[in-house]
Protein backbone atom coordinates (compact mmCIF):
# COMPACT_ATOMS: atom_id res chain seq x y z
CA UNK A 1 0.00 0.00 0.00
CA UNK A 2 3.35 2.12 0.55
CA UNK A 3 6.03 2.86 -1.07
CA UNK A 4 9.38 4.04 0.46
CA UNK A 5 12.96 4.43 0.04
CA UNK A 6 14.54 2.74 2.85
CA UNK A 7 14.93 -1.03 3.37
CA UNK A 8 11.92 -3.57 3.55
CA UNK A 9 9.42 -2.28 6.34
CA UNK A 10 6.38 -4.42 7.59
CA UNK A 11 3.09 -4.04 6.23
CA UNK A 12 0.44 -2.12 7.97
CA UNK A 13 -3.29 -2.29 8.95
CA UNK A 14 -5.35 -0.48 6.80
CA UNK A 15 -9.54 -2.17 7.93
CA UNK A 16 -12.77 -0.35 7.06
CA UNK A 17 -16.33 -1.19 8.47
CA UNK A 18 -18.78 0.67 6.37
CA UNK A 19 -22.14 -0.10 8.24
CA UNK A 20 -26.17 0.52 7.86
CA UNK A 21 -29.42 3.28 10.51
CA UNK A 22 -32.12 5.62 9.87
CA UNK A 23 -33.04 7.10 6.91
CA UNK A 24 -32.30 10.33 5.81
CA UNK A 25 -34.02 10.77 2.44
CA UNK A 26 -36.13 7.70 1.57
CA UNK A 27 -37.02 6.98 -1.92
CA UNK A 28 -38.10 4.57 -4.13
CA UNK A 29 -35.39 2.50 -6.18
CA UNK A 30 -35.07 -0.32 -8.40
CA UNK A 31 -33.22 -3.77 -7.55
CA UNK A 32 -29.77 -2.93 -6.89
CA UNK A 33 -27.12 -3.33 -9.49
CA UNK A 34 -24.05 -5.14 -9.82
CA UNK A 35 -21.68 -3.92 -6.34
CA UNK A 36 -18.99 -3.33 -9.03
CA UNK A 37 -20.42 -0.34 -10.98
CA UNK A 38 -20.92 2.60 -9.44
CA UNK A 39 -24.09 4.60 -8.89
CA UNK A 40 -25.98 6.40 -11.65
CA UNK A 41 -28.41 9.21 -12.28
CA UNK A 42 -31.01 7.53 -10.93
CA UNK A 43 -29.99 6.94 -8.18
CA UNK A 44 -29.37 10.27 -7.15
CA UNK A 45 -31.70 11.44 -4.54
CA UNK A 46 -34.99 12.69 -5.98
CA UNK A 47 -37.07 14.29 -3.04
CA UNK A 48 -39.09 16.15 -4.53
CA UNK A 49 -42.49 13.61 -5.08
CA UNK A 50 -41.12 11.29 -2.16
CA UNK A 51 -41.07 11.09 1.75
CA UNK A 52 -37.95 12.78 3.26
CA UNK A 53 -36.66 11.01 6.45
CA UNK A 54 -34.50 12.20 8.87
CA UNK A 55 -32.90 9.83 11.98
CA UNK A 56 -32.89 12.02 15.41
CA UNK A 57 -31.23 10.99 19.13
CA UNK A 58 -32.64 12.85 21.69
CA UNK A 59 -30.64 13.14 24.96
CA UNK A 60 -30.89 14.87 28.59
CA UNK A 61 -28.95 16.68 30.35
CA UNK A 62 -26.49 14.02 31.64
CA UNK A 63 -26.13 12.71 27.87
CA UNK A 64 -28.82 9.84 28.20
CA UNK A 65 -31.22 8.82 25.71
CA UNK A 66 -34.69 9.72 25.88
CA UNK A 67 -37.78 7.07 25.02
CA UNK A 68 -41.18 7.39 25.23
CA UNK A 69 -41.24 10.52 22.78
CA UNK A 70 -44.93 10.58 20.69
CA UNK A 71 -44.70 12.16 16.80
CA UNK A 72 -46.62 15.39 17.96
CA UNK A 73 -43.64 16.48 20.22
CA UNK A 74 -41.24 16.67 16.94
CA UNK A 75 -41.32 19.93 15.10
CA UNK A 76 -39.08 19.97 11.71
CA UNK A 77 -38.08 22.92 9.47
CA UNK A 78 -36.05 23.16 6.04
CA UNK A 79 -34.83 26.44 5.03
CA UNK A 80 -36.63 27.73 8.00
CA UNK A 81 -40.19 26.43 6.75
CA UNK A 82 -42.10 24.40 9.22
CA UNK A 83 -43.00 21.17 7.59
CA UNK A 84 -45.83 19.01 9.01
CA UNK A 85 -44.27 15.75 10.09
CA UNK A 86 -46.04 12.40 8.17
CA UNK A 87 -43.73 9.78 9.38
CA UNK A 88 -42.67 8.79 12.65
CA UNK A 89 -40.90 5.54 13.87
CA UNK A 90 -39.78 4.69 17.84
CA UNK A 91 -36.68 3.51 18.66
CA UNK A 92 -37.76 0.24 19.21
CA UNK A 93 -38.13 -0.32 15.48
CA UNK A 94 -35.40 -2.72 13.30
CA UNK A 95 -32.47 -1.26 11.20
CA UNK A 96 -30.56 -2.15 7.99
CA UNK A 97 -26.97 -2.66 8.97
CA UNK A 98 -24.04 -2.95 6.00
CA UNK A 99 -21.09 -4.18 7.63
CA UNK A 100 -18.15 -3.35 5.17
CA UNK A 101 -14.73 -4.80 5.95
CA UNK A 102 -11.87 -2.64 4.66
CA UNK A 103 -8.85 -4.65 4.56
CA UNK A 104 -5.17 -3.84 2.74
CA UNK A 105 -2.87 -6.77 2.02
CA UNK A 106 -1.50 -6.37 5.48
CA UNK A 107 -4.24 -7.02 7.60
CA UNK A 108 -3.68 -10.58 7.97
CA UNK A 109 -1.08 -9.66 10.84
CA UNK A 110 -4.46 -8.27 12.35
CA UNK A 111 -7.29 -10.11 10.87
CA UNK A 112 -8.68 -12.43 13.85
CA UNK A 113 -8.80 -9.02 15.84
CA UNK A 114 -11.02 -7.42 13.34
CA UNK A 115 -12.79 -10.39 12.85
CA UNK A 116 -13.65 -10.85 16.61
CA UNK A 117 -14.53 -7.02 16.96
CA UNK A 118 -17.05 -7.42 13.77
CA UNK A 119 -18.62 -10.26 15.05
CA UNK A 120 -18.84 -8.87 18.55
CA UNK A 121 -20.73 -5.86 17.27
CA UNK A 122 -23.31 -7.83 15.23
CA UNK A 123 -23.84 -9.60 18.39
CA UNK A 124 -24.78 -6.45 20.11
CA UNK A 125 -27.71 -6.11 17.19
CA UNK A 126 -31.36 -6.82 17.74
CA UNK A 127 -32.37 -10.06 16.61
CA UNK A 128 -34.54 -8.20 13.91
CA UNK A 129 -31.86 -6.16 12.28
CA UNK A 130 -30.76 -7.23 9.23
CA UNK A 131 -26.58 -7.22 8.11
CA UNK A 132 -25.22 -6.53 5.01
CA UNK A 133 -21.20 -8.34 4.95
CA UNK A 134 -18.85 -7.15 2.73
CA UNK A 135 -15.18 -6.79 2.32
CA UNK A 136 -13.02 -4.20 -0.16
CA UNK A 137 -9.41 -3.94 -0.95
CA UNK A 138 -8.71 -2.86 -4.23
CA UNK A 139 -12.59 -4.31 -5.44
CA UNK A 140 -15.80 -4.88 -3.43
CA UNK A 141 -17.36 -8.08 -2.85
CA UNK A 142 -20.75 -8.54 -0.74
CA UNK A 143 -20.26 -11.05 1.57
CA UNK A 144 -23.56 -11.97 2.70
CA UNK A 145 -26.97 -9.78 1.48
CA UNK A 146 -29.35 -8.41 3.96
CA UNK A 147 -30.01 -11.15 7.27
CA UNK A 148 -30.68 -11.74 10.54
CA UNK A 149 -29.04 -15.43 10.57
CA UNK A 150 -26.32 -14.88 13.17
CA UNK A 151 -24.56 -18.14 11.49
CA UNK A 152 -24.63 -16.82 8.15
CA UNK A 153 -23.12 -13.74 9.26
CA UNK A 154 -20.52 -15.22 11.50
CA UNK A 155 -19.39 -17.45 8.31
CA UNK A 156 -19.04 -14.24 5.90
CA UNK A 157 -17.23 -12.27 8.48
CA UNK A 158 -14.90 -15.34 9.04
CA UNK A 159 -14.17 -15.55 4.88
CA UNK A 160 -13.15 -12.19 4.88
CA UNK A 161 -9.41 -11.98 3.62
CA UNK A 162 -6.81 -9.19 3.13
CA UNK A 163 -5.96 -8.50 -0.39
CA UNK A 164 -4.06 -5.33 -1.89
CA UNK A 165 -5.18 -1.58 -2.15
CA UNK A 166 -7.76 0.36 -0.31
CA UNK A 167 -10.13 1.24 -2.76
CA UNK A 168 -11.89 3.54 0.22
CA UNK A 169 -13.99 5.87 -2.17
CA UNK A 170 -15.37 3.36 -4.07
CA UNK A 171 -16.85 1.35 -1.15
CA UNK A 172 -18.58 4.18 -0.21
CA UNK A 173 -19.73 4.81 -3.91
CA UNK A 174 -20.93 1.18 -4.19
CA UNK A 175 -22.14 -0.06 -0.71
CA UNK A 176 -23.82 3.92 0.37
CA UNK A 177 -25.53 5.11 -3.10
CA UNK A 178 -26.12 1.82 -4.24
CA UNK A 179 -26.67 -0.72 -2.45
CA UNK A 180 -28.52 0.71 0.96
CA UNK A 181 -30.53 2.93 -1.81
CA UNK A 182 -33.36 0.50 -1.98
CA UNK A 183 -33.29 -0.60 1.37
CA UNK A 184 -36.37 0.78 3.11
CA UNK A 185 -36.69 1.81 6.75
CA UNK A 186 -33.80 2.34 9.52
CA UNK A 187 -30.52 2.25 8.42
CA UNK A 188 -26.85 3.59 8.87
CA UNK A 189 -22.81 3.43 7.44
CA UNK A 190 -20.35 2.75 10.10
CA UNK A 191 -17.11 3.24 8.68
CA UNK A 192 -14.02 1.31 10.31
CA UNK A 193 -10.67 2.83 8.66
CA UNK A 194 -7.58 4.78 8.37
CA UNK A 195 -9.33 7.22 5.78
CA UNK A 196 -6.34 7.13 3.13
CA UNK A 197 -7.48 5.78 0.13
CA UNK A 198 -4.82 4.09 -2.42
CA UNK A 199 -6.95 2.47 -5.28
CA UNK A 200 -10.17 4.10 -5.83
CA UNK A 201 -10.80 4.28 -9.54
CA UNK A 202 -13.91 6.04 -10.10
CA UNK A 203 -15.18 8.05 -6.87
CA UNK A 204 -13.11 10.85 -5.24
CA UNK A 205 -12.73 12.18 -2.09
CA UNK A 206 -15.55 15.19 -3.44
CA UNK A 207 -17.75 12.68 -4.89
CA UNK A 208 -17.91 10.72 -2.14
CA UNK A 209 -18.65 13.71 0.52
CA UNK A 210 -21.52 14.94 -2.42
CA UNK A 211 -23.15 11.87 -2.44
CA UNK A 212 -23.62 11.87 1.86
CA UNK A 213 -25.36 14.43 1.65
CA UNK A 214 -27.70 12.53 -0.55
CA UNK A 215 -27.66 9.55 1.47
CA UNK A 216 -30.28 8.36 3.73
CA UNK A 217 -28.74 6.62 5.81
CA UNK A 218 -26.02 8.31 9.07
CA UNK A 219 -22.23 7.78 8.71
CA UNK A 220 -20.21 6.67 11.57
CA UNK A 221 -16.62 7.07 11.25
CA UNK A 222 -14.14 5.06 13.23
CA UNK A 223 -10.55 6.41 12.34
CA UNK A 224 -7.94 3.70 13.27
CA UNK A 225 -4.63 5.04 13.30
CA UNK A 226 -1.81 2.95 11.46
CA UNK A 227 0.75 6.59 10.92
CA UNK A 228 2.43 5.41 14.27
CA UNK A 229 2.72 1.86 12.82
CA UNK A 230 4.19 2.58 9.66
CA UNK A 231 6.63 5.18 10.66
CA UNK A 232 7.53 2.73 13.60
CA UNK A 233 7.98 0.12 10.83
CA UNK A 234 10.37 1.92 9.13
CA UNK A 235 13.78 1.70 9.89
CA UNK A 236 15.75 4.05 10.28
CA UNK A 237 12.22 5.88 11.88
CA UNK A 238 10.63 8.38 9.78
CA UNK A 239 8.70 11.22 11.14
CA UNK A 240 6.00 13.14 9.35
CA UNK A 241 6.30 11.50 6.13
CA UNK A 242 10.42 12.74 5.97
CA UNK A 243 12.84 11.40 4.79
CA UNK A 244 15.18 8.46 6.35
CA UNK A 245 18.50 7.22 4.10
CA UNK A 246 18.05 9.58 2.10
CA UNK A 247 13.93 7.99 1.46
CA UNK A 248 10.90 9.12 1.99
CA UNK A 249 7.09 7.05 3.06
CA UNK A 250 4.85 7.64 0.72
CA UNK A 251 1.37 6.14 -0.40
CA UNK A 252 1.27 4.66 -3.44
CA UNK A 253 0.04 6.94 -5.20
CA UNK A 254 3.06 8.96 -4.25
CA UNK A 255 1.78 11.49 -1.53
CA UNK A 256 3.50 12.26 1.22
CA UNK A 257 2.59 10.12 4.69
CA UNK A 258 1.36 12.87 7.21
CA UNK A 259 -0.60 14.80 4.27
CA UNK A 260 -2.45 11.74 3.32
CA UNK A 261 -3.31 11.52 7.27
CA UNK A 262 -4.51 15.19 7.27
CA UNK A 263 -6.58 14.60 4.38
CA UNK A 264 -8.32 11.39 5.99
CA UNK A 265 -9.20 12.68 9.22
CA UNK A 266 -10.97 15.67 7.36
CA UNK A 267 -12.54 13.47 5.04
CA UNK A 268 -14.16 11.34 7.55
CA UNK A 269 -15.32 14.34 10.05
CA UNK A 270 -17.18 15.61 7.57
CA UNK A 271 -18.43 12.05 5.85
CA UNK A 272 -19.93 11.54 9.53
CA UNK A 273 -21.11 15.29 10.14
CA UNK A 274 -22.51 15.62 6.70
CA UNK A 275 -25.08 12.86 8.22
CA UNK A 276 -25.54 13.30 11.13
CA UNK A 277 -23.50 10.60 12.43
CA UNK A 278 -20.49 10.69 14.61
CA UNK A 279 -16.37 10.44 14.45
CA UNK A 280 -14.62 8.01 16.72
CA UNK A 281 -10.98 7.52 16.95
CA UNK A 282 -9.73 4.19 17.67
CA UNK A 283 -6.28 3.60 19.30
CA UNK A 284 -5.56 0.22 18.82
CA UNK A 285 -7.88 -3.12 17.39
CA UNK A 286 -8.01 -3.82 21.24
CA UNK A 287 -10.39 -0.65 22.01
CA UNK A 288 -12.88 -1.31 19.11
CA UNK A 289 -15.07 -3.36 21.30
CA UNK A 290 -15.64 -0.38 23.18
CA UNK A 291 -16.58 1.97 20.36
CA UNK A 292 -18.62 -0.91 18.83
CA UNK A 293 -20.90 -0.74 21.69
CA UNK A 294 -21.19 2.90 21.57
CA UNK A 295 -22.49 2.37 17.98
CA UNK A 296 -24.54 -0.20 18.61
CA UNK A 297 -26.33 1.62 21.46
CA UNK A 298 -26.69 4.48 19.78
CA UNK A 299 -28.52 3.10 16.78
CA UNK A 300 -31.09 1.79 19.45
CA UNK A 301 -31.60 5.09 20.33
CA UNK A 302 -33.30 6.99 17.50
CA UNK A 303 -36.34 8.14 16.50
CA UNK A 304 -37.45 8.37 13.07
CA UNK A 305 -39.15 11.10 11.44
CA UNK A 306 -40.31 12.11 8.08
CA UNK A 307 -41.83 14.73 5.79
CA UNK A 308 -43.08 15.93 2.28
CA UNK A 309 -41.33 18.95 1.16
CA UNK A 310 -43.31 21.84 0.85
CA UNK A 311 -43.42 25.98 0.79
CA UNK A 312 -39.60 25.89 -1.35
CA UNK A 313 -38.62 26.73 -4.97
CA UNK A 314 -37.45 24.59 -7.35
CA UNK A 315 -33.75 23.60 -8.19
CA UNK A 316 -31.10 21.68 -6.78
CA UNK A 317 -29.40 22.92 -3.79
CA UNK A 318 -28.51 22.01 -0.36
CA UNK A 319 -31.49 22.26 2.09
CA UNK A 320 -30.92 23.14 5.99
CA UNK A 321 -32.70 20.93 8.36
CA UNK A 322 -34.07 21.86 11.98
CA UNK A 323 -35.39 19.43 14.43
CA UNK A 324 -36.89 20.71 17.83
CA UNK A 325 -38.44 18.26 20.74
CA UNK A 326 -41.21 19.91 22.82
CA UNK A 327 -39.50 18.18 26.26
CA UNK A 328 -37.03 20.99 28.09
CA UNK A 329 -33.42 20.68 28.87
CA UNK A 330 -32.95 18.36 25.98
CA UNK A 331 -30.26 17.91 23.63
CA UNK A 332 -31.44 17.21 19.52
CA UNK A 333 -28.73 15.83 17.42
CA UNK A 334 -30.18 15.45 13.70
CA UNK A 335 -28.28 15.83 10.49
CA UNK A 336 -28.58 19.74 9.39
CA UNK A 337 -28.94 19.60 5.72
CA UNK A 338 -29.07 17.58 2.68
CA UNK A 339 -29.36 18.08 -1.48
CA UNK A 340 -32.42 18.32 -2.89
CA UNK A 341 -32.54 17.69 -6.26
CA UNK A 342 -35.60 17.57 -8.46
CA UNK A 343 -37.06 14.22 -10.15
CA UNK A 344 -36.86 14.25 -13.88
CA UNK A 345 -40.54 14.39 -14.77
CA UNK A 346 -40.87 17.44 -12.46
CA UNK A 347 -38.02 18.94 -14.08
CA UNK A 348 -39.70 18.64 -17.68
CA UNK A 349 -42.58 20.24 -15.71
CA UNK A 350 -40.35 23.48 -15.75
């Protein structure tokens, strides 16, 4: 996945989890293509004629989750419109999960460990929540399709293998706008990875970030850090991507180390705000137990509410999102915007 100048290093982690919760935009969509290609027009959010959903924790004071909330104590605004709210769905209700394994050709020194936290954290899932398994390196390959068979899941977590390249854009090109598209109902991405991509061929790092805010489904980003392993691994030690022997680590596509880091830690802040998900950092493989349960909590503790678009002009543009709760001395989190962009028979309507 590197390339350097100085003598032989070991190979480093590089794992992503991309998983599935609530809606954000729901829409209808045809059978889902081939996980190879990459998503087209169509598939392009179209709110316009079509329910608009938006995922929403609600928490008091001391940070703890708040049930029992009915639809009328929800009020929702876009561009500062009040919209009447049509759909509402408790906590209580099942979610879509897509559990995406991320793996360059050097996580087999690491692979039982990411196995055992990804089947840890589907154990932590309600037995009517539904996985989707799949692995990337330098391709994607679906694992297992949508299930609630625990031993199904176990076996396609357990066949995941390392392989070379971290096609990380495309993952999120195929598995997010294409293959959660039709899924109805709750679902989310949780994203497992160091955030430097080294074989995307189609998507981008703008591409990507455009199409979350047409998703409907929340990003979580788990950042696992492998700069301290690789510029441990390199002997003499390198420090920010400089030079040792007269080398320098760089990905292979030839970018420095520490501004490839830079770049991934901005790219998945904003993958998870643009959302309304979160960013977690993971320290080690040993910790991700702990920040699977946080996950897994938190998608059991969200409401679900939708509306039909109304009192805005046409076009496509970017469309702020408010969500108050009628309870005081609570805290609403809620993604804050998402692009709107017309369907094609109401654009011939113009």
């Amino acid at each position: 996945m590197w390339k350097t100048a100085v003598p032989a290093p070991r190979l480093y982690l590089t794992v992503a989890l991309l998983v599935a919760v609530s809606p954000v935009c729901a829409r209808a969509q045809g059978p889902a293509k081939a996980a190879a290609e990459g998503p087209a027009e169509d598939d392009v959010v179209r709110v316009s004629s079509t329910l608009v959903t938006v995922p929403v924790g609600v928490m008091d004071r001391q940070g703890r989750f708040v049930p029992g909330l009915s639809q009328g104590q929800f009020r929702l605004f876009e561009n500062g419109v009040e919209q009447e709210v049509a759909y509402f769905e408790g906590a209580e209700k099942p979610f879509t999960l897509a559990l995406l394994l991320d793996m360059s050709d050097s996580a087999r020194f690491k692979l039982k460990a990411i196995q055992d936290a990804a089947l840890a954290f589907v154990e932590q899932l309600r037995p009517d929540d539904r996985v989707i398994v799949a692995a990337f390196d330098g391709r994607v390959t679906i694992l297992a399709e949508a299930t609630g068979d625990r031993r199904l899941l176990h076996d396609a977590i357990r066949r995941a293998r390392p392989g070379g390249g971290t096609s990380l854009y495309d993952a999120i090109e195929v598995i997010g706008g294409r293959r959660l598209s039709p899924v109805s109902g709750r679902k989310a991405i949780v994203l497992f990875t160091d955030g430097v991509d080294t074989a995307s061929r189609g998507a981008t790092y703008q591409s990507t970030l455009r199409l979350a805010e047409e998703l409907d489904a929340m990003a979580y980003a788990i950042q696992y850090n492998t700069y301290d392993d690789v510029t441990r691994d390199v002997k003499p030690a390198v420090s920010q991507g400089g030079t040792a022997g007269g080398g320098q680590v760089v990905t292979a596509k030839g970018e420095r180390l520490d501004v490839a880091y830079a770049r991934a830690n901005r790219y998945l802040r904003s993958l998870a705000d643009k959302t309304g998900g979160r960013f977690f950092h993971a320290d080690s493989v040993s910790n991700l137990r702990e920040v699977f349960t946080r996950i897994a909590q938190e998608l059991r503790e969200q409401y679900s509410i939708g509306y039909y678009p109304k009192g805005l002009g046409p076009g496509t543009e970017l469309r702020r999102i408010k969500v108050q709760v009628g309870v005081p001395g609570v805290a609403v989190r809620a993604r804050r915007s998402y692009l709107y962009k017309p369907s094609a028979g109401e654009s011939e309507r113009r």
